[in-house]
Protein backbone atom coordinates (compact mmCIF):
# COMPACT_ATOMS: atom_id res chain seq x y z
CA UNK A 1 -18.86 -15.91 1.95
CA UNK A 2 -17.58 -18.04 -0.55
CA UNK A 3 -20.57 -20.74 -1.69
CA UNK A 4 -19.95 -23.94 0.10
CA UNK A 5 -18.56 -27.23 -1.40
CA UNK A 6 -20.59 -30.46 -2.16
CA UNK A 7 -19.67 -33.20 -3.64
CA UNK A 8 -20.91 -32.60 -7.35
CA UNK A 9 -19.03 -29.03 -7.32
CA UNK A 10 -17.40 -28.78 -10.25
CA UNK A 11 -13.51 -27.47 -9.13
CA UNK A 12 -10.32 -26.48 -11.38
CA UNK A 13 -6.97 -25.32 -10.08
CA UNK A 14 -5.99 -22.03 -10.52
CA UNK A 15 -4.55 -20.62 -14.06
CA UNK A 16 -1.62 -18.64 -12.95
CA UNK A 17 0.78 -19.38 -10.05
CA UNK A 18 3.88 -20.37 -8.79
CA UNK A 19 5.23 -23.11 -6.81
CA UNK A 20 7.79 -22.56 -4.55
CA UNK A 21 9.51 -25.03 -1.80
CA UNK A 22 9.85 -23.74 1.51
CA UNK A 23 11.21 -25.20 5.03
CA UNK A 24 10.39 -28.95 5.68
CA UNK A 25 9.78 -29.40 2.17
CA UNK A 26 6.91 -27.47 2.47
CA UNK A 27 5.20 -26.10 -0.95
CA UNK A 28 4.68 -22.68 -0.59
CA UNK A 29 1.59 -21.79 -3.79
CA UNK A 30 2.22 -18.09 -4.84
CA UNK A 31 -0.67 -16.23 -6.91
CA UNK A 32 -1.37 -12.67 -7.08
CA UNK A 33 -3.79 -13.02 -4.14
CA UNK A 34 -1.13 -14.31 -1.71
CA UNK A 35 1.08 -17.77 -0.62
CA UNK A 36 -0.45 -20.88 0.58
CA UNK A 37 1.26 -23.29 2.15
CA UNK A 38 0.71 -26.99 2.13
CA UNK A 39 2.35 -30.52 2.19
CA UNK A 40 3.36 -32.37 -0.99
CA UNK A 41 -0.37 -33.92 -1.32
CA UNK A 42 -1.41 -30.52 -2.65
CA UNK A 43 0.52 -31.76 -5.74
CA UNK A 44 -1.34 -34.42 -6.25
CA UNK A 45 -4.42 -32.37 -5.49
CA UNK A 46 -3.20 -29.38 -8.03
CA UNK A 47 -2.66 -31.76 -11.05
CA UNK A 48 -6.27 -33.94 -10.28
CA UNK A 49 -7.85 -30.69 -10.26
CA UNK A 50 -6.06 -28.94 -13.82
CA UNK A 51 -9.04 -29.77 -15.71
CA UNK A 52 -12.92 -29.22 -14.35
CA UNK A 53 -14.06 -32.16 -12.23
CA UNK A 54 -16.46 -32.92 -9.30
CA UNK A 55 -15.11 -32.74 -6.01
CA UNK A 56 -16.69 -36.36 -5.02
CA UNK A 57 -14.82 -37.69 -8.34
CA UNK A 58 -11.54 -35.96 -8.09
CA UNK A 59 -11.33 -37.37 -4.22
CA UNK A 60 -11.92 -41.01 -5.62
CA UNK A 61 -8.92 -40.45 -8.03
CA UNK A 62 -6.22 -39.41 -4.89
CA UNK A 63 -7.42 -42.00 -3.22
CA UNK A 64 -7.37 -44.80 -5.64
CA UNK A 65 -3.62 -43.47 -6.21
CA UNK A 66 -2.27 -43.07 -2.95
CA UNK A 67 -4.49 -46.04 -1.54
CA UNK A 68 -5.06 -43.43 1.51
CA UNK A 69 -6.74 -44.61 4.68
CA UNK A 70 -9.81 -42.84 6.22
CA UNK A 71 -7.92 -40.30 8.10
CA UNK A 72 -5.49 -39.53 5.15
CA UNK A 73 -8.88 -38.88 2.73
CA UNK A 74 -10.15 -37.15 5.28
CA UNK A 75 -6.65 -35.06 5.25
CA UNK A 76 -7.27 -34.64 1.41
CA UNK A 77 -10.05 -33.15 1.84
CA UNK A 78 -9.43 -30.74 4.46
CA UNK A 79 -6.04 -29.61 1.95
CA UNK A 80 -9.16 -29.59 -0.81
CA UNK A 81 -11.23 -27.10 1.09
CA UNK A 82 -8.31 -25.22 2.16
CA UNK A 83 -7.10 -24.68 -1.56
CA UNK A 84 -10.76 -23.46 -2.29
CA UNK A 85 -10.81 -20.88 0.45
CA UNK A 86 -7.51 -19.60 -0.58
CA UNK A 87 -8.83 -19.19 -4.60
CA UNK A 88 -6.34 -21.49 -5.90
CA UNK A 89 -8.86 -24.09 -6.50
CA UNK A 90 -12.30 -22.32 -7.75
CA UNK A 91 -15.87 -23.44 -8.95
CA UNK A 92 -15.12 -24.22 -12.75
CA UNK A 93 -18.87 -22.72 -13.24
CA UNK A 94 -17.77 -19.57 -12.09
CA UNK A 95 -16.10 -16.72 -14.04
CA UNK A 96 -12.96 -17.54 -14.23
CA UNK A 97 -12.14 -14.28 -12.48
CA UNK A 98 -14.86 -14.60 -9.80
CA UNK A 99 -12.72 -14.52 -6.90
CA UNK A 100 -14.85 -13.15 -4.25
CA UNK A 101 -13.39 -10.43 -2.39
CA UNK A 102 -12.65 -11.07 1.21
CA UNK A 103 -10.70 -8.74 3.76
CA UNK A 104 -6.92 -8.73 2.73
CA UNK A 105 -7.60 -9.95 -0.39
CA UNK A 106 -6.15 -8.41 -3.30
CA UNK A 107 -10.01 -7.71 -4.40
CA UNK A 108 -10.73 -7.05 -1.48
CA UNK A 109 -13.02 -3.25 -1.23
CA UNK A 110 -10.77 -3.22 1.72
CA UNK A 111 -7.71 -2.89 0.20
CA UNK A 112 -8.42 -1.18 -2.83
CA UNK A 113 -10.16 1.56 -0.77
CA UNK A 114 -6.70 1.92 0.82
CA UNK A 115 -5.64 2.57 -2.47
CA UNK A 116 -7.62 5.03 -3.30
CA UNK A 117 -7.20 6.61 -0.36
CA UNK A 118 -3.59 7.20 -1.24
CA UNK A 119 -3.89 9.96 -3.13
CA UNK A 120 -0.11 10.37 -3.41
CA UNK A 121 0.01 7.03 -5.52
CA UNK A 122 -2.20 6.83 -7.25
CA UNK A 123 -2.32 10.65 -8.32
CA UNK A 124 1.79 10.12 -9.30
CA UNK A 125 0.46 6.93 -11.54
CA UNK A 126 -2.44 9.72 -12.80
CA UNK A 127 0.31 11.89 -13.88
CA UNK A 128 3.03 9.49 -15.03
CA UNK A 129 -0.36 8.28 -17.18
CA UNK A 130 -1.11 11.58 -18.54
CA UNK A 131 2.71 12.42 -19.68
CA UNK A 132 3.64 9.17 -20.97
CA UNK A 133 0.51 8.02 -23.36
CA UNK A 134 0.12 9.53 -27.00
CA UNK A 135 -2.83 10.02 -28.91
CA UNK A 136 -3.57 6.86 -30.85
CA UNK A 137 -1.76 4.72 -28.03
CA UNK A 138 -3.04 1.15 -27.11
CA UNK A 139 -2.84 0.88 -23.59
CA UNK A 140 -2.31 -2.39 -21.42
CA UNK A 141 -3.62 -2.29 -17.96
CA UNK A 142 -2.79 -5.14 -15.99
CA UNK A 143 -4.71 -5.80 -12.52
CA UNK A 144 -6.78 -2.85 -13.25
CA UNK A 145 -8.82 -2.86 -9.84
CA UNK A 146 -11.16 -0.38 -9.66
CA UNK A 147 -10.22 0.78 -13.31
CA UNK A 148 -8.83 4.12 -12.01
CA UNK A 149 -5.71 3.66 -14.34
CA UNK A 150 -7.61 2.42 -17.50
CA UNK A 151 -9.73 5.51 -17.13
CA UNK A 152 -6.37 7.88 -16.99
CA UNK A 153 -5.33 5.90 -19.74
CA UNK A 154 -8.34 6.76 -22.27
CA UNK A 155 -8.95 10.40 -20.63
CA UNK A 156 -4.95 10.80 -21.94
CA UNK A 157 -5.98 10.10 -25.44
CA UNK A 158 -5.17 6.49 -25.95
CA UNK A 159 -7.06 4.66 -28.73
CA UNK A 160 -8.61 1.43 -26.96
CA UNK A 161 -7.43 0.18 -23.34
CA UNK A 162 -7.52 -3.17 -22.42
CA UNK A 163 -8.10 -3.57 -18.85
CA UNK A 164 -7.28 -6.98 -17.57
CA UNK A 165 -8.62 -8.09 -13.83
CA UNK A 166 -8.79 -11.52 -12.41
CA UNK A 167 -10.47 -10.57 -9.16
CA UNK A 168 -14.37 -9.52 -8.13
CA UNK A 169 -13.39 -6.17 -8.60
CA UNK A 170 -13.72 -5.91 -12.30
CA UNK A 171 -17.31 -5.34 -12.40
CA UNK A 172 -16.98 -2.71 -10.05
CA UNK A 173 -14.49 -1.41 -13.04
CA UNK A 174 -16.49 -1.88 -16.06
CA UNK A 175 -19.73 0.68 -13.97
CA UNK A 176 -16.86 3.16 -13.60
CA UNK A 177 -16.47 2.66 -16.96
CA UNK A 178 -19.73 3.12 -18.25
CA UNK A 179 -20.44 6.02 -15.16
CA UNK A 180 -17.70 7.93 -17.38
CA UNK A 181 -18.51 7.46 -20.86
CA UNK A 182 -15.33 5.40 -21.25
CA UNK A 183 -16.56 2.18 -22.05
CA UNK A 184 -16.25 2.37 -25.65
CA UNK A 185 -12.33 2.77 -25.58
CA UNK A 186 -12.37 0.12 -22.46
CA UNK A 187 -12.40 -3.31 -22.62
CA UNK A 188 -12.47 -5.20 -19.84
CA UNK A 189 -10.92 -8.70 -20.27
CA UNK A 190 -11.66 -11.08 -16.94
CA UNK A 191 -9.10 -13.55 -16.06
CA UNK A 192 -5.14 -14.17 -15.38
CA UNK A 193 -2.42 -12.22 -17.51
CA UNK A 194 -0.98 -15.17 -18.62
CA UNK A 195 -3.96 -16.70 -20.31
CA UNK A 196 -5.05 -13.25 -22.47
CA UNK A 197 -4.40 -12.39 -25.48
CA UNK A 198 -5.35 -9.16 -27.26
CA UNK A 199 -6.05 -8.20 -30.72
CA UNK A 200 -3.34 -5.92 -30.87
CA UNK A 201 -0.14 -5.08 -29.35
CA UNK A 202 -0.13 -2.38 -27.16
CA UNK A 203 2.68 0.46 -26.85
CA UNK A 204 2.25 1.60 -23.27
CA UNK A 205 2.08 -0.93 -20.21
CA UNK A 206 0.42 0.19 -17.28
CA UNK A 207 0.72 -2.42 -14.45
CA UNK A 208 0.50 -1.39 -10.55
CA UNK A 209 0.81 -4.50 -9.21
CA UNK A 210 3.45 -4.11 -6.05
CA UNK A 211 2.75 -5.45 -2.95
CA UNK A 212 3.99 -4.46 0.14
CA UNK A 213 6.72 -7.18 -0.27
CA UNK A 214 7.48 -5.20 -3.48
CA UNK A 215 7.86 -8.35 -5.48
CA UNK A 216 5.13 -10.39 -3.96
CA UNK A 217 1.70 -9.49 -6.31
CA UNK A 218 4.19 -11.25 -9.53
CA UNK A 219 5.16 -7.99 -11.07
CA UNK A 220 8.71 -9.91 -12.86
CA UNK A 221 6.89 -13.06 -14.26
CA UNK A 222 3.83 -10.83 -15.24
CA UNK A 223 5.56 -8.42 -16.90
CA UNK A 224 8.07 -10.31 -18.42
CA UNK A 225 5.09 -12.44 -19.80
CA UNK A 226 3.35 -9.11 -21.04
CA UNK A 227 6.70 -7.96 -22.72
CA UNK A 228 7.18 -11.22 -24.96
CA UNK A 229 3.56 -11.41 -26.10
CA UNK A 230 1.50 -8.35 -25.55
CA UNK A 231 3.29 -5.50 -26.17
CA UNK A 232 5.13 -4.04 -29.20
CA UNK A 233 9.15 -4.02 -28.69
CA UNK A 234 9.50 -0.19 -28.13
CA UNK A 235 6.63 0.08 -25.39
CA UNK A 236 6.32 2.04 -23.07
CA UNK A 237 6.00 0.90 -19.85
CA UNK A 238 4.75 2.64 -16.06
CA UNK A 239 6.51 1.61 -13.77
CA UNK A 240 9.71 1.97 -15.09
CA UNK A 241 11.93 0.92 -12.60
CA UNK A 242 12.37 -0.62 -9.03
CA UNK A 243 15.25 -0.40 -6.43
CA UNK A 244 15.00 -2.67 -3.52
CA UNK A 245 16.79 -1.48 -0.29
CA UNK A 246 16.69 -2.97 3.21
CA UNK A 247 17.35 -1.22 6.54
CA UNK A 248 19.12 -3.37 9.97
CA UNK A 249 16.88 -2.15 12.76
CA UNK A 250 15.47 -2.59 16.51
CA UNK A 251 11.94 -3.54 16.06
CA UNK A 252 10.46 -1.78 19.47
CA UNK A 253 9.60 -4.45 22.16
CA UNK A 254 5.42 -3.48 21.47
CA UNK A 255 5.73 -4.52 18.81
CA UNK A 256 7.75 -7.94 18.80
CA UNK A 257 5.69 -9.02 22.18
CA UNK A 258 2.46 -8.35 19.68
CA UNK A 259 3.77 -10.50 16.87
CA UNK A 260 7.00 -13.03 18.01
CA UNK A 261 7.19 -15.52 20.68
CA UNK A 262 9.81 -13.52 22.55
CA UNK A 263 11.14 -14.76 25.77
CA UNK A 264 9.31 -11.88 27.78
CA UNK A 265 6.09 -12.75 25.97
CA UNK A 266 6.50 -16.82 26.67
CA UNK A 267 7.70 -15.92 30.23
CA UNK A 268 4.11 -14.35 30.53
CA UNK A 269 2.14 -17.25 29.32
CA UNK A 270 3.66 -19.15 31.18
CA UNK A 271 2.57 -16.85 34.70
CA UNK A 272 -0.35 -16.67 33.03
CA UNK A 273 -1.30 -20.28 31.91
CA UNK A 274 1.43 -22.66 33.84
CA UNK A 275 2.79 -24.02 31.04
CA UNK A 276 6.48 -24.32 29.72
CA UNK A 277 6.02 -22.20 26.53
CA UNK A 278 9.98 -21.84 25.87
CA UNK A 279 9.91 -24.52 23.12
CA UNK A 280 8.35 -21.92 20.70
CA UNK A 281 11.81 -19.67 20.89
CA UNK A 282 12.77 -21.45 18.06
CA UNK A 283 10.07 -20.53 15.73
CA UNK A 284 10.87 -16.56 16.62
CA UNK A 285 12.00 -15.53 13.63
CA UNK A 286 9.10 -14.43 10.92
CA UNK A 287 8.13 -11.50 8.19
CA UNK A 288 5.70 -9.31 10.11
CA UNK A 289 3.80 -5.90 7.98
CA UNK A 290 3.82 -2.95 10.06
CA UNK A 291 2.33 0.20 9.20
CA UNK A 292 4.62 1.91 7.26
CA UNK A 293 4.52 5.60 8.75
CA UNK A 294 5.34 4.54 12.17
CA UNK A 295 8.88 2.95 11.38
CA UNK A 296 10.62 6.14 11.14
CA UNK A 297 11.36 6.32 14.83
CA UNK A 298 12.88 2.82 14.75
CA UNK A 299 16.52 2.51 15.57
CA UNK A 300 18.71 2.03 12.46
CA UNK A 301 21.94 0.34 12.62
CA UNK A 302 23.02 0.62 9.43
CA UNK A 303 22.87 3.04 6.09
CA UNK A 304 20.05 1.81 3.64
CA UNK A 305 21.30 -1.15 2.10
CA UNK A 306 20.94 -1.12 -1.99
CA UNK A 307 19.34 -5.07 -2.55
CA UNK A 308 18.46 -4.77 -5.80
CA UNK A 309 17.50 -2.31 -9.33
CA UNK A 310 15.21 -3.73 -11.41
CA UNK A 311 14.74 -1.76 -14.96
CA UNK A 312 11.20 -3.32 -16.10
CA UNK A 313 11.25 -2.82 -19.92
CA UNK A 314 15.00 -4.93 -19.75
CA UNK A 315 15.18 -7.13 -16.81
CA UNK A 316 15.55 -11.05 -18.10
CA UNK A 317 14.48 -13.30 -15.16
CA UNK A 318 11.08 -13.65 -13.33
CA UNK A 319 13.46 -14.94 -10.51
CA UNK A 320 15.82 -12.68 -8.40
CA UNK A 321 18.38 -13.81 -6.14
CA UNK A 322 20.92 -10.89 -4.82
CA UNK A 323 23.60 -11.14 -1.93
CA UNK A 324 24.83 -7.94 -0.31
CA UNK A 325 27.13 -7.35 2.34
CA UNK A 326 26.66 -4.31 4.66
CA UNK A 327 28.08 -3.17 7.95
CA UNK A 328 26.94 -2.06 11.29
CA UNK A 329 27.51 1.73 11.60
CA UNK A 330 25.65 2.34 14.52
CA UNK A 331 26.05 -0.02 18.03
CA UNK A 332 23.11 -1.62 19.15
CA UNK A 333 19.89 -4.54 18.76
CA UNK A 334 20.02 -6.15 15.96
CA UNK A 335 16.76 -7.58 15.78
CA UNK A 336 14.90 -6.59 12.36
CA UNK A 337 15.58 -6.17 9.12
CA UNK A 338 13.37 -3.85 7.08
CA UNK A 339 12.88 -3.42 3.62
CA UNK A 340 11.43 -0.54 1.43
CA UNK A 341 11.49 0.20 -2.28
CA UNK A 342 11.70 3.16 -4.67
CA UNK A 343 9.59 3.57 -7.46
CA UNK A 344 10.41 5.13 -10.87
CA UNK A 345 6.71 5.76 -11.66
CA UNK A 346 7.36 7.02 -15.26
CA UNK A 347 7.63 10.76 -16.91
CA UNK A 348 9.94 11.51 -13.99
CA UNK A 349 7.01 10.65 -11.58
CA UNK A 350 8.96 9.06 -8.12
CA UNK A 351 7.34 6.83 -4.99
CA UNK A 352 9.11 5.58 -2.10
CA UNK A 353 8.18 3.64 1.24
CA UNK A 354 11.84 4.74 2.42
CA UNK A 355 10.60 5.15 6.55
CA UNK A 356 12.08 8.52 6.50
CA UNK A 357 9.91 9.68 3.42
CA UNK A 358 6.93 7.67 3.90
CA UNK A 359 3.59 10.24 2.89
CA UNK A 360 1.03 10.01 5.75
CA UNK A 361 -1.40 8.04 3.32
CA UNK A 362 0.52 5.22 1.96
CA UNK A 363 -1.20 2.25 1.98
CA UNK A 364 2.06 -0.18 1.59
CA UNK A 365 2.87 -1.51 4.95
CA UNK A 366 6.64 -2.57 5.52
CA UNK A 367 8.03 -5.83 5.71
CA UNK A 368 10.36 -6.51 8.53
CA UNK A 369 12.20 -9.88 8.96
CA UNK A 370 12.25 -10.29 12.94
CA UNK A 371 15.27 -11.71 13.96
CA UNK A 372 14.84 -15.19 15.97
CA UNK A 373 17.22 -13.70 18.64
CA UNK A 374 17.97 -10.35 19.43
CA UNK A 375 22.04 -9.66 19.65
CA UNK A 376 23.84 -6.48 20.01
CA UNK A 377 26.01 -5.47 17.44
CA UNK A 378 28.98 -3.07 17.64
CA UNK A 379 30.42 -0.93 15.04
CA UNK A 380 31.84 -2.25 12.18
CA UNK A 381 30.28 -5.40 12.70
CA UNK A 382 29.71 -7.05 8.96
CA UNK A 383 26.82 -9.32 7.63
CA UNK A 384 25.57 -9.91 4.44
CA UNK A 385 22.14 -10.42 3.43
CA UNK A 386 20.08 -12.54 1.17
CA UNK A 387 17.00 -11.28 -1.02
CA UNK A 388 15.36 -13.80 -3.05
CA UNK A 389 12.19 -14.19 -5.06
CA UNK A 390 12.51 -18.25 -4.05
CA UNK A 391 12.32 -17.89 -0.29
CA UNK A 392 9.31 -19.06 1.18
CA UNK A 393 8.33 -15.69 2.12
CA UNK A 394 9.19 -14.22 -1.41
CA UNK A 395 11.74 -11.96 -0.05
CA UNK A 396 14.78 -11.97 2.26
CA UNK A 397 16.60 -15.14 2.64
CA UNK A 398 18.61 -14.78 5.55
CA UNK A 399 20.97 -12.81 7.33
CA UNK A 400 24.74 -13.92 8.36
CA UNK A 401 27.33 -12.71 9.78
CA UNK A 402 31.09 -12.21 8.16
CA UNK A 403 33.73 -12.99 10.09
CA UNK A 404 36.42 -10.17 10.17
CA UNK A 405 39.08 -10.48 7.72
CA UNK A 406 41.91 -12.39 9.97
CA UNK A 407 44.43 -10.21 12.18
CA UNK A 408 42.13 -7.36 11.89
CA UNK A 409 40.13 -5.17 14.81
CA UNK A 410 36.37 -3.68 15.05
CA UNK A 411 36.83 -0.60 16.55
């Protein structure tokens, strides 16, 4: 458990993130560890809190500005505590990467067990590792986890590695380190990409740092960042290259009743409970992870739809925005829409979380975008979807439907 607040704690906002608006003017806070959502005080609360200060002094400030009442202090506070749970507020006497790991985290033993686990990842990022760094090579590893890559890194012959972690996780890294007699071509740097800098330029990049929303752990702004001011202009970087694709499906009904407010499901509650739950219809619609190796029996309606390819040593933009139109091919409930990537590892190294190719111990999950209302769809139906770094949900958009050109026929 993370160590509980008092009023003399000493908090500071977190060094790297985004800020993102989402529905109802909502600020959606993206970091590496995951969104939080809040109103517009977290603003306030975000720039009181960019330099160390006590939590009993900062509160005085956003009060004295906003003139708050009782209840709207009490508000701030609540936000204040909420910010700290998340890690984008943290104890300024702390480490500055001494986020402790909690379940889901990206920290988390949890989840980087899971990793390790998948033995097809991370032994295609082992090879990729071992074919693509020279002798005399310095090595970048950003979000090194567990180290596993930093150690492939200097076993391959690389000069020094800097390993970079911002999470609880990096002392388990620097033991491994020392366990294998790496620790004198290792150096583990704590904190946020963004605010490191290294005392030389490194030629190879290592950086696996996809989420299951591909995008969602920062890969663009993080490696764009690394590009401009870490690395020398020829690196070499693993990953090399991303393609986005998304899949129109019919999410089975065990699994919407388990995670949508579908009209059987309210129907139930209300049997159940005797109250009119048919009001929350309208908030149907949400991103749901599903383990990835049981969507292959899902329903398509469509083939894969190409959203976006993202080369990593030349893309421009930390921001993507793509529209793509795409057409039903098979009749049925449209209801989901599901989306996977490929992965150009490096040194011809491949990855996918395509449903059809998934290995049996992936640890991605896949996103799918349920639908606020099922509708069938006939052939040659045609829609267009949105994927966009910007959404609240740092993927797709929205969906919409294209009218038929005029005076023509779906057949």
């Amino acid at each position: 458990m993370l160590p509980a607040l008092t009023a003399t704690t000493q908090l500071v906002r977190l060094a790297e993130f985004e800020i993102h608006i989402g529905g109802d003017s909502e600020l959606v806070l993206r970091t590496t560890a995951g969104d939080f959502r809040c109103g517009a005080e977290g603003l306030a609360i975000l720039e009181v809190f960019s330099q160390p200060r006590a939590l009993r002094d900062g509160l005085m400030e956003l009060a004295a500005r906003s003139g708050a009442g009782r209840q709207a202090l009490q508000d701030l506070t609540n936000t204040i505590h909420d910010l700290y749970d998340a890690g984008v507020l943290r104890d300024a006497h702390s480490p500055a990467g001494d986020l402790l790991a909690r379940p889901g985290r990206f920290d988390s033993p949890e989840l980087q067990i899971s990793m390790l686990e998948d033995r097809t990842r991370t032994q295609a990022f082992l090879r990729a590792i071992e074919k693509t760094v020279q002798p005399g090579d310095i090595v970048l590893d950003l979000g090194t986890g567990t180290g596993i890559l930093a150690l492939a890194a200097a076993r391959a012959g690389a000069a020094h590695v800097y390993a970079v972690e911002a999470g609880h996780i990096g002392r388990s890294a620097q033991a491994l380190f020392e366990a294998n007699g790496m620790a004198h071509k290792i150096t583990l740097i704590s904190g946020w990409s963004a605010s490191v800098n290294l005392p030389q330029l490194a030629d190879v990049l290592v950086s696996e740092i996809l989420g299951s929303r591909a995008l969602s752990e920062r890969i663009l702004p993080i490696t764009l960042d690394a590009r401009k001011r870490l690395l020398k202009p020829e690196a070499r970087l693993i990953p090399e290259r991303l393609e986005l694709w998304g899949l129109p499906v019919t999410v089975p009904s065990e699994v919407k009743d388990k995670r949508s407010y579908t009209p059987a499901v309210l129907a139930r509650w209300q049997d159940w409970y005797r109250f009119d739950f048919t009001p929350l219809q309208q908030f149907a619609g949400q991103l749901v992870q599903v383990e990835a190796q049981g969507t292959a029996a899902w329903p398509t309606l469509a083939p894969p739809i190409h959203l976006a390819s993202i080369d990593l040593a030349r893309f421009t933009s930390s921001e993507l925005t793509t529209t793509v139109p795409f057409q039903i091919a098979t009749a049925g409930k449209f209801d989901g829409f599901l989306v996977y990537f490929d992965l150009d590892v490096g040194a011809g190294e491949q990855l996918t979380t395509n449903p059809t190719r998934i290995n049996s111990d992936c640890h991605w999950l896949h996103p799918v975008w349920l639908m606020p209302l099922a509708f069938d769809v006939e052939v040659g139906q045609r829609f267009q979807s949105t994927y966009s770094t910007a959404s609240s949900d740092g993927g797709l958009a929205h969906i919409e439907r294209v009218p038929p050109p005029a005076g023509s026929t779906i057949l």
